[in-house]
C-alpha atoms as a PDB file:
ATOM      1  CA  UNK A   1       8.113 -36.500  -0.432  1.00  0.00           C
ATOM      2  CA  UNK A   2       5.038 -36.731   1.180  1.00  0.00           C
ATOM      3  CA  UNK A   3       5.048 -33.310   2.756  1.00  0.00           C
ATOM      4  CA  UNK A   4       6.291 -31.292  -0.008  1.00  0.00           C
ATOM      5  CA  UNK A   5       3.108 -32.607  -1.751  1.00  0.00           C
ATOM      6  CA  UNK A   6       0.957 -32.062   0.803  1.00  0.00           C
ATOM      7  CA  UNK A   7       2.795 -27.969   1.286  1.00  0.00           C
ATOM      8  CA  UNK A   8       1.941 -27.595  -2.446  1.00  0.00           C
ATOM      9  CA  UNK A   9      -1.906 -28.875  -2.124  1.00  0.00           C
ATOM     10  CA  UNK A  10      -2.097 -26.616   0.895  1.00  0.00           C
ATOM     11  CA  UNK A  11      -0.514 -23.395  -0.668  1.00  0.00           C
ATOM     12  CA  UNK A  12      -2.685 -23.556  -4.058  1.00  0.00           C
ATOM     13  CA  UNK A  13      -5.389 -24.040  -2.032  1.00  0.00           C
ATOM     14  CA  UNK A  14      -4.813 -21.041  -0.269  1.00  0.00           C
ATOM     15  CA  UNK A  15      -4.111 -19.062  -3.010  1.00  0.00           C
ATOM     16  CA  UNK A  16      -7.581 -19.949  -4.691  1.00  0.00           C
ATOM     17  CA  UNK A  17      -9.182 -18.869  -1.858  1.00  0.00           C
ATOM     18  CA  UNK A  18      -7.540 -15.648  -1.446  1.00  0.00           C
ATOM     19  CA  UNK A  19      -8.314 -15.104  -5.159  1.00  0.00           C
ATOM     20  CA  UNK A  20     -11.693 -15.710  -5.172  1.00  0.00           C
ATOM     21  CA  UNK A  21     -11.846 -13.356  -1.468  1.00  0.00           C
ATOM     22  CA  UNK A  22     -10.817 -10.721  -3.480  1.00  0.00           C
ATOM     23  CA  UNK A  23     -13.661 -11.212  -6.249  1.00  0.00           C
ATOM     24  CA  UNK A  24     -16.484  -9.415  -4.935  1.00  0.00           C
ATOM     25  CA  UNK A  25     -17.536  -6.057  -5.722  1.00  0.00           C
ATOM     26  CA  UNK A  26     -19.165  -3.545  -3.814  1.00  0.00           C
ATOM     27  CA  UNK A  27     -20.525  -0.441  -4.318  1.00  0.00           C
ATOM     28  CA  UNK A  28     -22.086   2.805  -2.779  1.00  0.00           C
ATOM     29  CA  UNK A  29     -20.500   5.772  -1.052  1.00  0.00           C
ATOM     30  CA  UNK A  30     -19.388   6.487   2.286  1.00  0.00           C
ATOM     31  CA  UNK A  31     -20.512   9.539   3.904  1.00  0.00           C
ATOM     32  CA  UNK A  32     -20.269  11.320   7.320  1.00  0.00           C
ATOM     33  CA  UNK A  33     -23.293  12.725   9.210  1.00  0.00           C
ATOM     34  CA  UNK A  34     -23.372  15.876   7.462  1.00  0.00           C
ATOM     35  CA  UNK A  35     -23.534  13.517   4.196  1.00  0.00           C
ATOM     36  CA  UNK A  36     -19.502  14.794   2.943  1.00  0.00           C
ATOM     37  CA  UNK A  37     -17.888  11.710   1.330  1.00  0.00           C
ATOM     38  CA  UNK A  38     -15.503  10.101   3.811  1.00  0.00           C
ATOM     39  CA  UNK A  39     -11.570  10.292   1.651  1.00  0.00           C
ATOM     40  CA  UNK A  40      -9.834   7.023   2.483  1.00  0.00           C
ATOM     41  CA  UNK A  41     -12.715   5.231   3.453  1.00  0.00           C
ATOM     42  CA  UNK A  42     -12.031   1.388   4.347  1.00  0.00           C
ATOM     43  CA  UNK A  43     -15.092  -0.833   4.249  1.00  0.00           C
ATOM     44  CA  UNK A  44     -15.365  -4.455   5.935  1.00  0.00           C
ATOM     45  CA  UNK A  45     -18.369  -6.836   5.078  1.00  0.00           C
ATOM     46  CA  UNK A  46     -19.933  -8.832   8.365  1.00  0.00           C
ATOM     47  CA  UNK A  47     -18.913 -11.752   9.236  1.00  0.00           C
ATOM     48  CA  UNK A  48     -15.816 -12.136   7.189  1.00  0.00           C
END
């Protein structure tokens, strides 16, 4: 009994977390040298 409570504390907590991960907003454009907007961009934020 123990475990399945713990499994359930441990999955909502995980789900919050991914939740609130996917929270933040960014904006801007991405652009190659030439300054043409990159199609199908993918952007990662430091340290995350």
């Amino acid at each position: 009994m123990k475990e399945k409570r713990l499994l359930s504390l441990l999955l909502t907590v995980m789900l919050a977390i991914a939740a609130f991960a996917q929270s933040q907003t960014f904006t801007g454009r991405v652009v190659d040298p030439s300054g043409e907007p990159v199609i199908g961009a993918t952007i990662v934020q430091k340290g995350t």
